[in-house]
Each structure stands twice: as structure tokens, then as C-alpha cells.
PDB file of N, CA and C in Angstrom:
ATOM      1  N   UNK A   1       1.205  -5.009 -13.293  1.00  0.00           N
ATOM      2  CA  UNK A   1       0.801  -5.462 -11.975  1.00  0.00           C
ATOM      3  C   UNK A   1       2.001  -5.400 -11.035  1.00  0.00           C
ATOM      4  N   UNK A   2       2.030  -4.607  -9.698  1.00  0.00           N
ATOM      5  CA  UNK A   2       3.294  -4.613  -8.687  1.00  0.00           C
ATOM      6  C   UNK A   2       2.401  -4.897  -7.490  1.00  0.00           C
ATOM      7  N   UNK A   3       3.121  -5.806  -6.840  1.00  0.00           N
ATOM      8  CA  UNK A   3       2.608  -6.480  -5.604  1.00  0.00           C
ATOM      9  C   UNK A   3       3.402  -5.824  -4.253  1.00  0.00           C
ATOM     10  N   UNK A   4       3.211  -6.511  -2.810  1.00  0.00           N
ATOM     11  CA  UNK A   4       3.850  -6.009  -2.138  1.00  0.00           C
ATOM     12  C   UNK A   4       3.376  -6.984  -0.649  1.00  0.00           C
ATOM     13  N   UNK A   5       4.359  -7.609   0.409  1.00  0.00           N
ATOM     14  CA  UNK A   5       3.526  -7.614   0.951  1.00  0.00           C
ATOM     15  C   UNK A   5       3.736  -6.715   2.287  1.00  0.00           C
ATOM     16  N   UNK A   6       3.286  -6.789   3.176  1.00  0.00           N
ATOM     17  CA  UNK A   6       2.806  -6.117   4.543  1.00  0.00           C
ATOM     18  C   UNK A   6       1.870  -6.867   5.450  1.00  0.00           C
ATOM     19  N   UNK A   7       2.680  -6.184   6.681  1.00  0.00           N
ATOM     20  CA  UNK A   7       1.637  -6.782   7.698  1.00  0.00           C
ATOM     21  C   UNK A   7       0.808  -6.130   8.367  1.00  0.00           C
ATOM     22  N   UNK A   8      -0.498  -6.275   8.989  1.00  0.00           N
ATOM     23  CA  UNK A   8      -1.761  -5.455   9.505  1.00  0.00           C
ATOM     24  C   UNK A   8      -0.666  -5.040  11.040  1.00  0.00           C
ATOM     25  N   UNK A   9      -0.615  -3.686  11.049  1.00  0.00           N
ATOM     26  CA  UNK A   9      -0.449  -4.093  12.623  1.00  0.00           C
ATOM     27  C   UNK A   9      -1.675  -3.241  13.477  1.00  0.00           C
ATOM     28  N   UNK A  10      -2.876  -2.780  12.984  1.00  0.00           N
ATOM     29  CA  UNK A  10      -3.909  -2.457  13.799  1.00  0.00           C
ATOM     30  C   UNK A  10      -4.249  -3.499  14.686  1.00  0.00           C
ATOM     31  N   UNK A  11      -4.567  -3.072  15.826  1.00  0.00           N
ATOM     32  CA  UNK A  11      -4.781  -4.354  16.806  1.00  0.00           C
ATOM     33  C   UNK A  11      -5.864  -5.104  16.795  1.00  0.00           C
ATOM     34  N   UNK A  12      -7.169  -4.393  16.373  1.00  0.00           N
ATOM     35  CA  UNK A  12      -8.304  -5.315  15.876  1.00  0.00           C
ATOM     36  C   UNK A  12      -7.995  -6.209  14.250  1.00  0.00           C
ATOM     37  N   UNK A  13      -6.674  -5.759  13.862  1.00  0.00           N
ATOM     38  CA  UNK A  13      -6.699  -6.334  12.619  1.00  0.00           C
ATOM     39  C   UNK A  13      -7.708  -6.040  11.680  1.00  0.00           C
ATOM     40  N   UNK A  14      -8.412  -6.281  10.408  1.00  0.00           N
ATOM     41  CA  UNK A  14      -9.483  -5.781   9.956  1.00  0.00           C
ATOM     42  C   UNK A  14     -10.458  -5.820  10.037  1.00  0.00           C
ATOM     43  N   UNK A  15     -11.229  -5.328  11.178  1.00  0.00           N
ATOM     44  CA  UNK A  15     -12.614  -5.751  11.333  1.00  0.00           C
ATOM     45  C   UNK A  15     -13.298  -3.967  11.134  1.00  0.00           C
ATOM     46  N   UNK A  16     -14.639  -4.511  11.539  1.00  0.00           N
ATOM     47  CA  UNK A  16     -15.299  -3.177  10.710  1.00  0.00           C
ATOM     48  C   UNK A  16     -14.365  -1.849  10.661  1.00  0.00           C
ATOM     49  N   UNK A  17     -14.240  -1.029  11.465  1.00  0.00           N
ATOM     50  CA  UNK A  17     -13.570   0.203  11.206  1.00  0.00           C
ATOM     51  C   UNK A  17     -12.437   0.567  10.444  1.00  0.00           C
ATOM     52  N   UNK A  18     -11.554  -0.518  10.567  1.00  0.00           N
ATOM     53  CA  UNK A  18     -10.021  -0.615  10.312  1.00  0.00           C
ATOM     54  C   UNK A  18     -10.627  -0.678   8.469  1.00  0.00           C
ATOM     55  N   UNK A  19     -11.493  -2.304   8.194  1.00  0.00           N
ATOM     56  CA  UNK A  19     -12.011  -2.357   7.253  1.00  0.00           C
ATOM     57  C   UNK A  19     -12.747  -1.239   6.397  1.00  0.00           C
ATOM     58  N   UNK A  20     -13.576  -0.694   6.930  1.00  0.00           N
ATOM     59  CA  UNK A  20     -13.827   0.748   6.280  1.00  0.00           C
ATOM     60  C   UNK A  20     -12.929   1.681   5.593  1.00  0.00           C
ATOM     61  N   UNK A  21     -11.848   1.884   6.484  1.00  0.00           N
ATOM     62  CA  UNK A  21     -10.946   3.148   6.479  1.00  0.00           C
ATOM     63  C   UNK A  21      -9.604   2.334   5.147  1.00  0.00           C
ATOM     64  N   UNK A  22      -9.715   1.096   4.951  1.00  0.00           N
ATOM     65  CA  UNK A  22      -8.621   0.382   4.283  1.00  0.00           C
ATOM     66  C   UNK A  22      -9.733   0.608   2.884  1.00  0.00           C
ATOM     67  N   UNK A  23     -10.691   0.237   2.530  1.00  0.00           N
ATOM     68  CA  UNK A  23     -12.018   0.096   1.291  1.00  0.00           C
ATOM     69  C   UNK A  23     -11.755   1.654   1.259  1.00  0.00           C
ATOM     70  N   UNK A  24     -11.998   2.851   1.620  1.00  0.00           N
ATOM     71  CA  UNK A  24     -12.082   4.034   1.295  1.00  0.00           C
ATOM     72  C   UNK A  24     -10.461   4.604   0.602  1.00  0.00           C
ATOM     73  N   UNK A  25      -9.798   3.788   1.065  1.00  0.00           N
ATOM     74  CA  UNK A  25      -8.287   4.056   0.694  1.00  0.00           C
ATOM     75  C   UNK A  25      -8.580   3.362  -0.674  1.00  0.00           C
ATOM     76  N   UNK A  26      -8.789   2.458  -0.748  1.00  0.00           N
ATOM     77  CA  UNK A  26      -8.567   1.678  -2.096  1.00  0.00           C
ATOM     78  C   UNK A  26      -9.755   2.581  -3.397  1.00  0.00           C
ATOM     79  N   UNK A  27     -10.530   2.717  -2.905  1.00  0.00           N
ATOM     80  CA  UNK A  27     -11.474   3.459  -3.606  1.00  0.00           C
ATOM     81  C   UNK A  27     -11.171   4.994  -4.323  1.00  0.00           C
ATOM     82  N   UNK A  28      -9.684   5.451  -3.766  1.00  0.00           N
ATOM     83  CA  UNK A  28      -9.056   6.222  -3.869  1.00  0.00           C
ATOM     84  C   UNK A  28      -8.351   6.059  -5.746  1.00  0.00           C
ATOM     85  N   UNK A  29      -8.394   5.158  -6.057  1.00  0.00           N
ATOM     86  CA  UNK A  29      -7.884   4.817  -7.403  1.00  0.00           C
ATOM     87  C   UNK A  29      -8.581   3.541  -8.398  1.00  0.00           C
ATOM     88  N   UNK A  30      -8.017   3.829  -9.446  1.00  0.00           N
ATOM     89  CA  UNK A  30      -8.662   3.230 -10.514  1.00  0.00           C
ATOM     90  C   UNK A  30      -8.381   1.893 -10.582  1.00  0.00           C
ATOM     91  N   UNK A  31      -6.952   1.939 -10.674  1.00  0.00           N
ATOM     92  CA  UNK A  31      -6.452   0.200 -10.133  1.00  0.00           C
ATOM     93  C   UNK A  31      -7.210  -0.643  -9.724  1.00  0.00           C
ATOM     94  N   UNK A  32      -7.641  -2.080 -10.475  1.00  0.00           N
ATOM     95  CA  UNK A  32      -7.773  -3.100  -9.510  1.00  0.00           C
ATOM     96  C   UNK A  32      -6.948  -3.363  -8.399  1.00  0.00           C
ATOM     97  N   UNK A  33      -7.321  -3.716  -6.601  1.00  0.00           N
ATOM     98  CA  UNK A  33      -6.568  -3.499  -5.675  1.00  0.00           C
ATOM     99  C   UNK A  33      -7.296  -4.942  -4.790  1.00  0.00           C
ATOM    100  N   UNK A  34      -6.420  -6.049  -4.988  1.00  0.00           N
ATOM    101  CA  UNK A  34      -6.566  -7.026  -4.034  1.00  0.00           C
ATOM    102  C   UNK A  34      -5.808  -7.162  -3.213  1.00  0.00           C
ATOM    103  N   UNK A  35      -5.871  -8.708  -2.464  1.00  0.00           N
ATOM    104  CA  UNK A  35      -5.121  -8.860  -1.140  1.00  0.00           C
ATOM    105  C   UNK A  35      -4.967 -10.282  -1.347  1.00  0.00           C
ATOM    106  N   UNK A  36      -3.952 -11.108  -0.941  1.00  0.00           N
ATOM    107  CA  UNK A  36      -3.813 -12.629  -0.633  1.00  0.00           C
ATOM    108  C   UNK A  36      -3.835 -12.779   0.604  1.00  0.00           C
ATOM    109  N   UNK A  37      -4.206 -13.270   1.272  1.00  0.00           N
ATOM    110  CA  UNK A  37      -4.158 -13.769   2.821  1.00  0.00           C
ATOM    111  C   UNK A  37      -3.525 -15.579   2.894  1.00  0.00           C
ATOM    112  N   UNK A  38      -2.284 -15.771   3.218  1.00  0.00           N
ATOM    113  CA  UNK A  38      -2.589 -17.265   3.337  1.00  0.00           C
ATOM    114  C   UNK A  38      -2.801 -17.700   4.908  1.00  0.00           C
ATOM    115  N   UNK A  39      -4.153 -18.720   4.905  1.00  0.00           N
ATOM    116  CA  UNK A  39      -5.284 -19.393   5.569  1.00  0.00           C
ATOM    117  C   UNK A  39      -4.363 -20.905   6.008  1.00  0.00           C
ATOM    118  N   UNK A  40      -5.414 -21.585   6.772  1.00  0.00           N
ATOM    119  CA  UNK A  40      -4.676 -22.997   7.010  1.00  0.00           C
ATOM    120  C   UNK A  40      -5.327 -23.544   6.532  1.00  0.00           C
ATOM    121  N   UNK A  41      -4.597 -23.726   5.445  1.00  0.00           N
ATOM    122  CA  UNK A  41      -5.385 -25.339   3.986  1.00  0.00           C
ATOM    123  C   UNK A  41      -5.713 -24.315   2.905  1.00  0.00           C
ATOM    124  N   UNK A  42      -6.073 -23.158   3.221  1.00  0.00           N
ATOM    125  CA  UNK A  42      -6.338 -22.150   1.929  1.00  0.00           C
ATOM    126  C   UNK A  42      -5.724 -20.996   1.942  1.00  0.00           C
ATOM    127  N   UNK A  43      -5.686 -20.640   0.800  1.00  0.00           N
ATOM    128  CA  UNK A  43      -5.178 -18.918   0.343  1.00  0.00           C
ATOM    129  C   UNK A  43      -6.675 -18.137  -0.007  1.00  0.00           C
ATOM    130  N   UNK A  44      -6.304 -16.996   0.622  1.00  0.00           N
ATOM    131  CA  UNK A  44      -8.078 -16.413   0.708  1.00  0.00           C
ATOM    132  C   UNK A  44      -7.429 -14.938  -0.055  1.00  0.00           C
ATOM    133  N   UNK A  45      -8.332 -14.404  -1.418  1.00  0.00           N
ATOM    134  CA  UNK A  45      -8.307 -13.163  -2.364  1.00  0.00           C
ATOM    135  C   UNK A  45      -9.378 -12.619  -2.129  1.00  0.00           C
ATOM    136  N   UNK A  46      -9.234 -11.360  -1.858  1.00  0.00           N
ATOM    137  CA  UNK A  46     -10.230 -10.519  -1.143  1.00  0.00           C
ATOM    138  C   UNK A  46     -10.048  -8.904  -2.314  1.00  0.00           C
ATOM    139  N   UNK A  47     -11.071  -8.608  -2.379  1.00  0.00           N
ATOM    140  CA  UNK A  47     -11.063  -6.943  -2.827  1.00  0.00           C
ATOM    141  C   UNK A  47     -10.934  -5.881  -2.276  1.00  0.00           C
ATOM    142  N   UNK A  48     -10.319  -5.058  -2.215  1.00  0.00           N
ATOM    143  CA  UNK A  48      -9.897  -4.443  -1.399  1.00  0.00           C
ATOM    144  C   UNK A  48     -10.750  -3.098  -1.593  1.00  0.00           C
ATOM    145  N   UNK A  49     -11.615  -2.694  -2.282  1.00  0.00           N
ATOM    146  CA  UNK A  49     -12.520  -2.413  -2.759  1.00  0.00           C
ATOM    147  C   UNK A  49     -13.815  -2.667  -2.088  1.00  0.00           C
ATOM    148  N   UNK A  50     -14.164  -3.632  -1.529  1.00  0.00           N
ATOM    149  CA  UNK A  50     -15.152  -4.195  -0.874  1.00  0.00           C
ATOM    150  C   UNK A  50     -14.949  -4.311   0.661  1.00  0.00           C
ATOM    151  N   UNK A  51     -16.134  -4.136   1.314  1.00  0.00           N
ATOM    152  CA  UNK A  51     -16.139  -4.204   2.542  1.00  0.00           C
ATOM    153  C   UNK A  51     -16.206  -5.482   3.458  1.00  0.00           C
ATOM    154  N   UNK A  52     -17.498  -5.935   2.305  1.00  0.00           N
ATOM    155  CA  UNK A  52     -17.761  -7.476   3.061  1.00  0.00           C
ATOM    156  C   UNK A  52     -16.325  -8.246   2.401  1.00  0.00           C
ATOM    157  N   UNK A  53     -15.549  -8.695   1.018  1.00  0.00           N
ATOM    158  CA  UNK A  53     -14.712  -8.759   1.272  1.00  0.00           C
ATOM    159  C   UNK A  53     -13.896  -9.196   1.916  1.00  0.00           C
ATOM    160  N   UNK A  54     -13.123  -8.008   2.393  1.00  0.00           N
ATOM    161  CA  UNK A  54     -12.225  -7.698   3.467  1.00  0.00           C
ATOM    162  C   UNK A  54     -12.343  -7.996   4.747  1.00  0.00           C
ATOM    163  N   UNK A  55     -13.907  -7.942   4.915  1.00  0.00           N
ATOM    164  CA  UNK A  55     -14.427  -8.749   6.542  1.00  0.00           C
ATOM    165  C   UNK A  55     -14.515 -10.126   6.146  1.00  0.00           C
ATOM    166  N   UNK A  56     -14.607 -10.147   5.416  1.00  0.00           N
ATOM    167  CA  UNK A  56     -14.787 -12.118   5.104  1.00  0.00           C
ATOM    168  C   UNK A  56     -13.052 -13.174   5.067  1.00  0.00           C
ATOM    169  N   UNK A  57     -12.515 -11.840   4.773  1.00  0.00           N
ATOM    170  CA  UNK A  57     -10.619 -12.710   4.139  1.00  0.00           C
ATOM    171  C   UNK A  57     -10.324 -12.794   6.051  1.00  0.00           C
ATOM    172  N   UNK A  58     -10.995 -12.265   7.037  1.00  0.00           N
ATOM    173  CA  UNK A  58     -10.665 -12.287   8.581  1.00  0.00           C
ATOM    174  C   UNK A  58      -9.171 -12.502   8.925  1.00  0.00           C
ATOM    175  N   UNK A  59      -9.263 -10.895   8.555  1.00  0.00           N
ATOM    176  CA  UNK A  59      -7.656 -10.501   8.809  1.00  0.00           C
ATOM    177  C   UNK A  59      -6.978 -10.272  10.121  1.00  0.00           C
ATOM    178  N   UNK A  60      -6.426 -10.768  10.932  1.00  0.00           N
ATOM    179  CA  UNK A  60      -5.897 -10.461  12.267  1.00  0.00           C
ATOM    180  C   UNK A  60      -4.775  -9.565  12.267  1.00  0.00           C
ATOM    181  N   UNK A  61      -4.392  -9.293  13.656  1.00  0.00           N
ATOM    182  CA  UNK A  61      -3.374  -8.314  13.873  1.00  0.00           C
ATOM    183  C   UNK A  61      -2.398  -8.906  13.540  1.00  0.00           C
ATOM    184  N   UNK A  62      -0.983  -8.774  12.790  1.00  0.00           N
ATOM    185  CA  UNK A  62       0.211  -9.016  12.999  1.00  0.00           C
ATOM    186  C   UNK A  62      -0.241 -10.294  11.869  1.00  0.00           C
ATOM    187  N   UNK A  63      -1.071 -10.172  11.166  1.00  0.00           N
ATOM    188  CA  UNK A  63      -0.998 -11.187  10.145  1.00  0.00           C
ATOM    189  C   UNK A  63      -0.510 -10.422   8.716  1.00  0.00           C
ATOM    190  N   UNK A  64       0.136 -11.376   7.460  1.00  0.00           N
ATOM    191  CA  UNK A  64       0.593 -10.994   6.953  1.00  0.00           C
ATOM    192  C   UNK A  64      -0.112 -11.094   5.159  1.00  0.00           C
ATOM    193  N   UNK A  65      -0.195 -10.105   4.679  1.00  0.00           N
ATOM    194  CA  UNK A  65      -1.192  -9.623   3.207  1.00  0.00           C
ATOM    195  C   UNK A  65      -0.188  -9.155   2.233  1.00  0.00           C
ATOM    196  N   UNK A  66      -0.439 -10.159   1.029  1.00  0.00           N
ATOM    197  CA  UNK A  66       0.018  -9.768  -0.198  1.00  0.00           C
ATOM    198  C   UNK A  66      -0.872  -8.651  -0.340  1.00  0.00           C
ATOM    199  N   UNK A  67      -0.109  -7.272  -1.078  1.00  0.00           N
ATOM    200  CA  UNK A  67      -1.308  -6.377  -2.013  1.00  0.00           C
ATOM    201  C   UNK A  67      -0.859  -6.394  -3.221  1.00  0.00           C
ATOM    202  N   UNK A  68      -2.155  -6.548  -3.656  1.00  0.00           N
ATOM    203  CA  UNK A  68      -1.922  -6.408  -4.954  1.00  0.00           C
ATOM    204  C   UNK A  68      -2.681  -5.634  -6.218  1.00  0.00           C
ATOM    205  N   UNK A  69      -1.949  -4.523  -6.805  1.00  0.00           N
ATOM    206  CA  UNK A  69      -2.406  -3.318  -7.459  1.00  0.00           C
ATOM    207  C   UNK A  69      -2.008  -3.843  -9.231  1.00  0.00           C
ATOM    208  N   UNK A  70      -3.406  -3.251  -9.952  1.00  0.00           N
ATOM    209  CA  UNK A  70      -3.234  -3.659 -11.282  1.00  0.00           C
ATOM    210  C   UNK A  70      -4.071  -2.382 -11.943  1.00  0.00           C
ATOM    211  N   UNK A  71      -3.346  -1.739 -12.369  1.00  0.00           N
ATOM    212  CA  UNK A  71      -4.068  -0.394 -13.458  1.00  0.00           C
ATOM    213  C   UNK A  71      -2.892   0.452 -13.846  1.00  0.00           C
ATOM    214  N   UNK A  72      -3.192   1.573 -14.412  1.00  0.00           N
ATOM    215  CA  UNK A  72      -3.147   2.849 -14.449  1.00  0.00           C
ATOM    216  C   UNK A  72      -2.201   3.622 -13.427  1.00  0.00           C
ATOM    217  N   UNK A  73      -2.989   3.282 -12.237  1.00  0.00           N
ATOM    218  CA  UNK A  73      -1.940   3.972 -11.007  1.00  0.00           C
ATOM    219  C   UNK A  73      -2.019   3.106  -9.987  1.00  0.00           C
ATOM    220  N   UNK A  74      -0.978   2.155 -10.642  1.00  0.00           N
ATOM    221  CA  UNK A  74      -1.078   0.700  -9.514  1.00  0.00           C
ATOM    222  C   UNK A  74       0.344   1.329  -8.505  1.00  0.00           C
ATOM    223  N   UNK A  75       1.312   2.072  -9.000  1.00  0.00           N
ATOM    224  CA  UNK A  75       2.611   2.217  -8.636  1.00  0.00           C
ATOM    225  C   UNK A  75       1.768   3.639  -7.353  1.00  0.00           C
ATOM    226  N   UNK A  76       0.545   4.309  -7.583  1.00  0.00           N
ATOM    227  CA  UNK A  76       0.075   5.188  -6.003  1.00  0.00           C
ATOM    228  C   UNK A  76      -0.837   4.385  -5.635  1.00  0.00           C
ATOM    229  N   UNK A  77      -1.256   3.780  -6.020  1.00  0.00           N
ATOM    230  CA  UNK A  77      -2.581   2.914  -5.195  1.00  0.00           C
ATOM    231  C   UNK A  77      -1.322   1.776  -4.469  1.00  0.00           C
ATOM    232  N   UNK A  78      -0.586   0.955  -4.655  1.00  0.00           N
ATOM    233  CA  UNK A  78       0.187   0.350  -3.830  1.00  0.00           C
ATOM    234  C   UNK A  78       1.028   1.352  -2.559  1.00  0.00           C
ATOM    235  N   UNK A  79       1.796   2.346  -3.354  1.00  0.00           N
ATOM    236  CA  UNK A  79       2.358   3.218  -2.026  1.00  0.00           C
ATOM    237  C   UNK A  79       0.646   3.853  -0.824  1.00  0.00           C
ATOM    238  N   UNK A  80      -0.336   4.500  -1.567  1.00  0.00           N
ATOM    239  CA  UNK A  80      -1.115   4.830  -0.562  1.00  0.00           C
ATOM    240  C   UNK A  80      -2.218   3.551   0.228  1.00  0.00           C
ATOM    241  N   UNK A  81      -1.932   2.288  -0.209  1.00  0.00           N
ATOM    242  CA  UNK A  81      -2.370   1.606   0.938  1.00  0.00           C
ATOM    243  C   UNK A  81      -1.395   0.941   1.741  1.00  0.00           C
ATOM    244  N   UNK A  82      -0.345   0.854   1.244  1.00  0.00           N
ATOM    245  CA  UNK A  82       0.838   0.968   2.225  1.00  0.00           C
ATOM    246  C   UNK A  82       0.896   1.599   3.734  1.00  0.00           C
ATOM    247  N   UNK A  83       0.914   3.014   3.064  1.00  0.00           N
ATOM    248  CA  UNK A  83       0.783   4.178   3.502  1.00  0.00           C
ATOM    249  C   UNK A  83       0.048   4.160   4.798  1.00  0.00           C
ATOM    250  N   UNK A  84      -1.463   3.314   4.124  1.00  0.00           N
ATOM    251  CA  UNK A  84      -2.657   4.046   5.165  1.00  0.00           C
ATOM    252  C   UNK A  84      -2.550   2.265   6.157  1.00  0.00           C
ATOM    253  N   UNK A  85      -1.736   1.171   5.879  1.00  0.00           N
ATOM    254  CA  UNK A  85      -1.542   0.087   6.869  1.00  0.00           C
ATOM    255  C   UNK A  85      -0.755   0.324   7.494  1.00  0.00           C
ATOM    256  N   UNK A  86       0.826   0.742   7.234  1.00  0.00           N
ATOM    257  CA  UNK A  86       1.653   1.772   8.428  1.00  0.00           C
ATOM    258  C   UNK A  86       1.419   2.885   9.039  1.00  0.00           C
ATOM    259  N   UNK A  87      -0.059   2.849   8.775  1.00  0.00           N
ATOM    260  CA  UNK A  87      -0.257   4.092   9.937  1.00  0.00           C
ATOM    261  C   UNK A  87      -1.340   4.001  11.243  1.00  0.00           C
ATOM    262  N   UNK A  88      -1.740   2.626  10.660  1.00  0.00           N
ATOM    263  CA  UNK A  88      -2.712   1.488  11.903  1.00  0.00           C
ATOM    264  C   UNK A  88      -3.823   1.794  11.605  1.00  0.00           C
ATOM    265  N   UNK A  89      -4.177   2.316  10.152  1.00  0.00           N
ATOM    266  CA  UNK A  89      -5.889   1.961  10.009  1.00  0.00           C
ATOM    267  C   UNK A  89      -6.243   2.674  11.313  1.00  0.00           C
ATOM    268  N   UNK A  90      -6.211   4.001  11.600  1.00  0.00           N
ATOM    269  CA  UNK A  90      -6.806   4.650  12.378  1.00  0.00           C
ATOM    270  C   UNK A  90      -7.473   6.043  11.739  1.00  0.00           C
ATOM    271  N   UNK A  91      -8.394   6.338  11.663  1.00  0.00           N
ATOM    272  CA  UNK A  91      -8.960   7.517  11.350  1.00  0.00           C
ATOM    273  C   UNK A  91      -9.291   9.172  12.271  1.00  0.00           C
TER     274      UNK A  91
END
């Protein structure tokens, strides 16, 4: 398991589109691929894998996400969602 964190800097933060284009990235590998978000009063784990998910952990801009990759090819599934959050979740 290698973690990492990062921050959203798409300006809608993750809401539908951004969300789409982040789930299609993750879907990209075999790895289990979550997220930590810490909340006020809670820590929210989301799949990164999932759409609703990822709309539910209500990720804002300039907020900040543990990732976290567990498989096989956790060491490219961590660099390519990296990858695809430094590049603003734009398609």
C-alpha cells in the first residue's frame, strides 16, 4: 500500500465532470484506489472507483486528499491519478 497526498486544484473541485474524468482514471488499474478527505468532526473514505462516492466525500477546490493505492500496480495507479489531479481534471 503507497499513499500520497494532494490537493484538488480544479475549480469546481469534484463535482460531476471533474468526478467522472478522476473514476475513469482510477478505473484505469487493478489497484484498490481510495481517498481520505478530512471533514469537520469527520474523516470521509471515498472510492475512487465510484462516482457517487466521490460526489458524496464533497470535495472542494484547493482542498486537500490522501490517495490511496493498494494492488499490483499501486506504484502507476498512484503516479497516474496524480498525474490526471495536476492537470485540473479537465478533459
Amino acid at each position: 500500500m503507497i499513499s500520497r497526498k494532494v490537493t484538488i486544484k480544479n475549480p469546481t473541485g469534484l463535482n460531476v465532470r471533474p468526478a467522472g474524468l478522476f473514476c475513469r482514471e482510477a478505473m484505469n488499474y487493478t489497484s484498490s484506489i481510495t481517498f481520505e478527505k478530512k471533514g469537520s468532526g469527520e474523516d470521509i473514505t471515498a472510492n475512487a472507483k465510484s462516482v457517487l462516492s466521490v460526489l458524496g466525500a464533497s470535495v472542494k477546490s484547493g482542498d486537500e486528499i490522501l490517495l490511496i493505492c493498494q494492488g499490483e500496480d499501486e506504484e502507476l495507479a498512484l503516479e497516474g491519478m496524480i498525474r490526471v489531479i495536476e492537470e485540473g481534471l479537465e478533459g
